[in-house]
Protein backbone atom coordinates (compact mmCIF):
# COMPACT_ATOMS: atom_id res chain seq x y z
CA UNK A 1 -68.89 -131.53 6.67
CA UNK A 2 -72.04 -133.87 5.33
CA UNK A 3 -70.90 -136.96 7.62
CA UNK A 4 -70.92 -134.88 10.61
CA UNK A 5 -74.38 -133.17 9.80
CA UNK A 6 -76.10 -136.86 9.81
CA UNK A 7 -74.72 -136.94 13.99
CA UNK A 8 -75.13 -133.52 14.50
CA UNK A 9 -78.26 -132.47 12.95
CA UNK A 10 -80.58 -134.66 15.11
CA UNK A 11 -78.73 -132.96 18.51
CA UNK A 12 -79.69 -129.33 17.68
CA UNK A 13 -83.00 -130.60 16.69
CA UNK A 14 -83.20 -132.13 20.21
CA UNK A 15 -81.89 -128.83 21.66
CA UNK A 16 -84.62 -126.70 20.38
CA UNK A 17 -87.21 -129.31 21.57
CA UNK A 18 -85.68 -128.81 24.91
CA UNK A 19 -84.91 -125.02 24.70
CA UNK A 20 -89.41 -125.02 23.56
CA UNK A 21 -90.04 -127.14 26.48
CA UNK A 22 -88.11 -125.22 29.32
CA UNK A 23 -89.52 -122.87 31.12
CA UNK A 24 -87.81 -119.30 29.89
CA UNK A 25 -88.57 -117.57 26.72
CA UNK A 26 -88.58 -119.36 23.68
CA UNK A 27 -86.06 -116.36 21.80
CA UNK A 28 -83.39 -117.05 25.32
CA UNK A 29 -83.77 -120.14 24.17
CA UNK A 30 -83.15 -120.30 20.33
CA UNK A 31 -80.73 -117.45 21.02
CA UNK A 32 -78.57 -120.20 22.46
CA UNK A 33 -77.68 -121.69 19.09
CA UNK A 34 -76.40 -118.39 17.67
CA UNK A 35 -74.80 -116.52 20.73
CA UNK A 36 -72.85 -119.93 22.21
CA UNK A 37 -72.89 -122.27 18.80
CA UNK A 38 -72.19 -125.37 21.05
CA UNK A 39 -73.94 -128.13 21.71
CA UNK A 40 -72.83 -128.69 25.64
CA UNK A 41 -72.86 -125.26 26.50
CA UNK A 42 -76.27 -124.83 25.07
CA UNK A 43 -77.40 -127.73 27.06
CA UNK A 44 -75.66 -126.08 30.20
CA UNK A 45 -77.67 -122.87 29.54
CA UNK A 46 -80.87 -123.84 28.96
CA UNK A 47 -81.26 -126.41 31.78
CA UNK A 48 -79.74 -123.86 34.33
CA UNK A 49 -81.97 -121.02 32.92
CA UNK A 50 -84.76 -123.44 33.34
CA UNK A 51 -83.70 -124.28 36.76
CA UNK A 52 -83.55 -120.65 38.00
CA UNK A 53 -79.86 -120.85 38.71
CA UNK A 54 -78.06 -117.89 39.25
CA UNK A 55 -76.76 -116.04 36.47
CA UNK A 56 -73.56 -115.77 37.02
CA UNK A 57 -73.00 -119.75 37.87
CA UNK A 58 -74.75 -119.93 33.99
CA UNK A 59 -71.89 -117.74 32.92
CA UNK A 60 -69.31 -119.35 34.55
CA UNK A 61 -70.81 -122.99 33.57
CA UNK A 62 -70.27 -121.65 29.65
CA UNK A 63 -66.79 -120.35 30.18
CA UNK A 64 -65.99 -123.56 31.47
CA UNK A 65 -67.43 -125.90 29.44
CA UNK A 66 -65.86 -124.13 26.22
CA UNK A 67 -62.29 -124.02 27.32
CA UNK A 68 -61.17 -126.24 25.11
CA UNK A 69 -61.92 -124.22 22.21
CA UNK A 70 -58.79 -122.10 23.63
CA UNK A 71 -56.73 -125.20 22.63
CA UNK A 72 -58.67 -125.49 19.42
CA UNK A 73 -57.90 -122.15 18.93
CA UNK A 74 -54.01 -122.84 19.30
CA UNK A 75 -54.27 -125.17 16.78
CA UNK A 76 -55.49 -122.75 13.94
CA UNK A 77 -53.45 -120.12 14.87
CA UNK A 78 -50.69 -121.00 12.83
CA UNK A 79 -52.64 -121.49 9.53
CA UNK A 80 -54.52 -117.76 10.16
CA UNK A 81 -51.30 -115.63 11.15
CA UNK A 82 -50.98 -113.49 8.28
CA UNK A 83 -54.97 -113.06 7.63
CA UNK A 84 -56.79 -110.18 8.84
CA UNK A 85 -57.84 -109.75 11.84
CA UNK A 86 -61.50 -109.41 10.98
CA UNK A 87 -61.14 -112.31 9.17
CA UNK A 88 -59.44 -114.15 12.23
CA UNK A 89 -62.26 -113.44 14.26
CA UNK A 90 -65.20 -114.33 12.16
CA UNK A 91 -63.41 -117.68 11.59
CA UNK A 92 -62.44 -118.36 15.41
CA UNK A 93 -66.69 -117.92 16.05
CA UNK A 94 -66.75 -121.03 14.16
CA UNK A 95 -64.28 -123.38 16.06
CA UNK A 96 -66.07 -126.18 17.31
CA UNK A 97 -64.97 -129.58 16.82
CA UNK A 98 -66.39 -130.33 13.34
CA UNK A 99 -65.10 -127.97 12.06
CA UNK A 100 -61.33 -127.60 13.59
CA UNK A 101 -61.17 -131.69 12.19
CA UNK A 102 -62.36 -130.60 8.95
CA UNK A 103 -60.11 -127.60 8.58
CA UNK A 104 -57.27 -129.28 10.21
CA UNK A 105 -57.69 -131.90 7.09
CA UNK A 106 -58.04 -129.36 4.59
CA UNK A 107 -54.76 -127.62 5.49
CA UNK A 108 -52.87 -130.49 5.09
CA UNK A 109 -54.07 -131.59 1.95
CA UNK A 110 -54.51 -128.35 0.08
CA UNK A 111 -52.37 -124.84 -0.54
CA UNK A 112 -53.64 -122.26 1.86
CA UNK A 113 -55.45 -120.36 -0.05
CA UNK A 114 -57.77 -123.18 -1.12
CA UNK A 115 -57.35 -124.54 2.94
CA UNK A 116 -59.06 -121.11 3.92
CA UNK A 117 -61.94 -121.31 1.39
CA UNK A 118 -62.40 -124.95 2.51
CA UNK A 119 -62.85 -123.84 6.31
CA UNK A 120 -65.10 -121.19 5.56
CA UNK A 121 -67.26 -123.74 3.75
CA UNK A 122 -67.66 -126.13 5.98
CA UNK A 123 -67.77 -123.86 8.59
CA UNK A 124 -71.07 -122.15 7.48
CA UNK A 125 -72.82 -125.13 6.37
CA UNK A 126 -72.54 -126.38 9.67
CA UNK A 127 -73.52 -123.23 11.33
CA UNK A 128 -76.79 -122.83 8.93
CA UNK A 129 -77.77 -126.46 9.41
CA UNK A 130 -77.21 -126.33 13.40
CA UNK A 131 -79.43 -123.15 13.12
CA UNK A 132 -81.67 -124.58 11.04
CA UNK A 133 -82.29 -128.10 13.07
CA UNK A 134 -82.62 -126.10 16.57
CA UNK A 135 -85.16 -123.30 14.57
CA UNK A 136 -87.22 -126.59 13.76
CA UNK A 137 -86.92 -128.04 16.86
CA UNK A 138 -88.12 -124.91 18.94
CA UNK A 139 -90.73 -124.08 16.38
CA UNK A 140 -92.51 -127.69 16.58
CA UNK A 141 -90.86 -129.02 20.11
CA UNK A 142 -93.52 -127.64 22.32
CA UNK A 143 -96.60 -129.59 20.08
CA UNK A 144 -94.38 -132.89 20.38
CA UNK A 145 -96.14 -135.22 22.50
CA UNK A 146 -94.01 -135.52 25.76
CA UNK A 147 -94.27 -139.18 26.15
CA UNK A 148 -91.22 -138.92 23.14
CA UNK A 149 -89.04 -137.95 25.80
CA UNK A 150 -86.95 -136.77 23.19
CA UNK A 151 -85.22 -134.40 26.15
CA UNK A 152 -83.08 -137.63 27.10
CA UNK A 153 -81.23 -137.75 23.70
CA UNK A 154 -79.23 -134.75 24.80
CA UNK A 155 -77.59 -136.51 27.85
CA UNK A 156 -77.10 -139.83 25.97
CA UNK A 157 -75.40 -138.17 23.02
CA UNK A 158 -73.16 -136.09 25.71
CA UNK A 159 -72.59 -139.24 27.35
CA UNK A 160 -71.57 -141.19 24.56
CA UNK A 161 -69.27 -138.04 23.66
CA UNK A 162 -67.90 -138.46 27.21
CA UNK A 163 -66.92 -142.44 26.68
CA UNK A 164 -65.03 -142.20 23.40
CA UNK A 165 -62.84 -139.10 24.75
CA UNK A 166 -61.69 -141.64 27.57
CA UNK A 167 -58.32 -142.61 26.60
CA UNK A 168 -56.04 -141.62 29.17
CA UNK A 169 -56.01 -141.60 32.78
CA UNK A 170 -56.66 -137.50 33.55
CA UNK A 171 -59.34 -137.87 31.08
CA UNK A 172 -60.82 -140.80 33.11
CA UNK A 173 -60.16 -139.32 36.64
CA UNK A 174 -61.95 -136.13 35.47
CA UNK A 175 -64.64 -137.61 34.36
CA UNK A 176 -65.52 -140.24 37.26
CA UNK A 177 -64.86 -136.91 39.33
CA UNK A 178 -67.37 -134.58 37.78
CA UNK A 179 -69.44 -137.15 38.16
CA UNK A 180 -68.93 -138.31 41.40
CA UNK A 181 -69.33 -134.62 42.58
CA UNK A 182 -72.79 -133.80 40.01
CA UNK A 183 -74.44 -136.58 42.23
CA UNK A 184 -73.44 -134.97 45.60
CA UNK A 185 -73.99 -131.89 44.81
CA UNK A 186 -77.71 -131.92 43.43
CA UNK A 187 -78.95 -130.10 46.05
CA UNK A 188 -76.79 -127.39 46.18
CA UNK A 189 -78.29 -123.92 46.45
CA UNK A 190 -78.58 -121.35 43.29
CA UNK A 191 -78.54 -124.56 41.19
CA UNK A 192 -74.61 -124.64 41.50
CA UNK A 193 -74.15 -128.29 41.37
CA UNK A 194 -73.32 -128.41 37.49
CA UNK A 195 -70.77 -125.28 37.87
CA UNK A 196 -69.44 -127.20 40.81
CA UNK A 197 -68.90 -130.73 38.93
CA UNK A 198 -67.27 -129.00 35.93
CA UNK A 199 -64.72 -127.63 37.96
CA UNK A 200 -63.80 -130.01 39.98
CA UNK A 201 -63.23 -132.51 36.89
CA UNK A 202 -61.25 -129.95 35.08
CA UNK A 203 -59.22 -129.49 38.00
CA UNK A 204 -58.77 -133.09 38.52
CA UNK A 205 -57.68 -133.68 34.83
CA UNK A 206 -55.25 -130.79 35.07
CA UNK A 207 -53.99 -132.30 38.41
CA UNK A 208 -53.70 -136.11 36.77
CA UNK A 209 -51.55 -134.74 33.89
CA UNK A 210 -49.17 -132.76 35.61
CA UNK A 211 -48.31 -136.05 38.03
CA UNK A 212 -47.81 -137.86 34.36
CA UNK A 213 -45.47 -135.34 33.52
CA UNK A 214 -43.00 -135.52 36.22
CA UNK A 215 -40.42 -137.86 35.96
């Protein structure tokens, strides 16, 4: 997990500057890191908290943004069928992608015994330095001096996430989508516009890989 932490580390630290800077309580705020452990929906929350969006389009924003770790989910499944089931949940809290790669590659290298005590490794020390980077961020974010404006590393490292994920065409069609429709829909009411832009480039993917599929 140590080559991800040197990427990671510096985006939850960024996420507690912002979570210190926004305007909602600085627990909602650190709570984020805990309760969602997820870099985009984190972002999501805090800047539609901050906004004043509705709740429910903050719920709904989550849900959509961490869909994929449904899939991610499918992919552990068959390496945690005969554990228990309170061990299969406590594990599944950790999916993100970090840590499905890393536990992907220790399942196929070691028995799975060993496989399951690698997971669990890597899996906390990535949740207690992700904790750890956005408790220092929100704890010395709000005496930053805000000409850093350290609050545009989060949408440059999401962007740059976005460009090396673009390798097929329903990956590029929903993203030009979502972005096409974030733009026009800025001034939508109840802060909806983000909700709005993440559905319409999911359901744009979706739509572009079914047409692949047909013959």
């Amino acid at each position: 997990m140590a080559p991800w932490l040197l990427g990671i580390a510096p985006f939850g630290l960024v996420i507690g500057v912002s979570a210190a800077r926004a305007d909602i309580p600085l627990l909602a705020g650190w709570l984020t890191a805990p309760l969602l452990f997820g870099g985009s929906a984190q972002v999501a929350t805090i800047g539609l908290l901050a906004a004043g969006a509705a709740p429910v389009a903050v719920v709904i924003a989550v849900i959509a943004i961490n869909a994929r770790l449904v899939l991610y989910s499918a992919t552990m499944a068959p390496h945690w069928r005969h554990q228990p089931r309170w061990w299969q949940a406590a594990a599944a809290y950790f999916i993100v992608e970090p840590t499905l790669a890393v536990g992907v590659a220790g399942y196929e290298a070691l028995d799975e015994r060993r496989a399951h005590r690698h997971y669990t490794g890597a899996a906390v020390t990535l949740w207690v330095a992700w904790l750890g980077a956005v408790t220092i961020g929100t704890t010395v974010g709000a005496g930053l001096p805000a000409g850093l404006h350290l609050e545009f590393v989060v949408p440059l490292f999401l962007a740059g996430e976005v460009v090396h994920r673009l390798r097929d065409a329903a990956i590029l069609h929903a993203a030009a989508i979502s972005a096409l429709v974030a733009v026009a829909a800025l001034s939508m009411p109840l802060r909806l516009g983000p909700i709005t832009a993440i559905t319409a480039g999911v359901a744009t993917g979706l739509l572009s890989e079914r047409r692949a599929q047909q013959p």
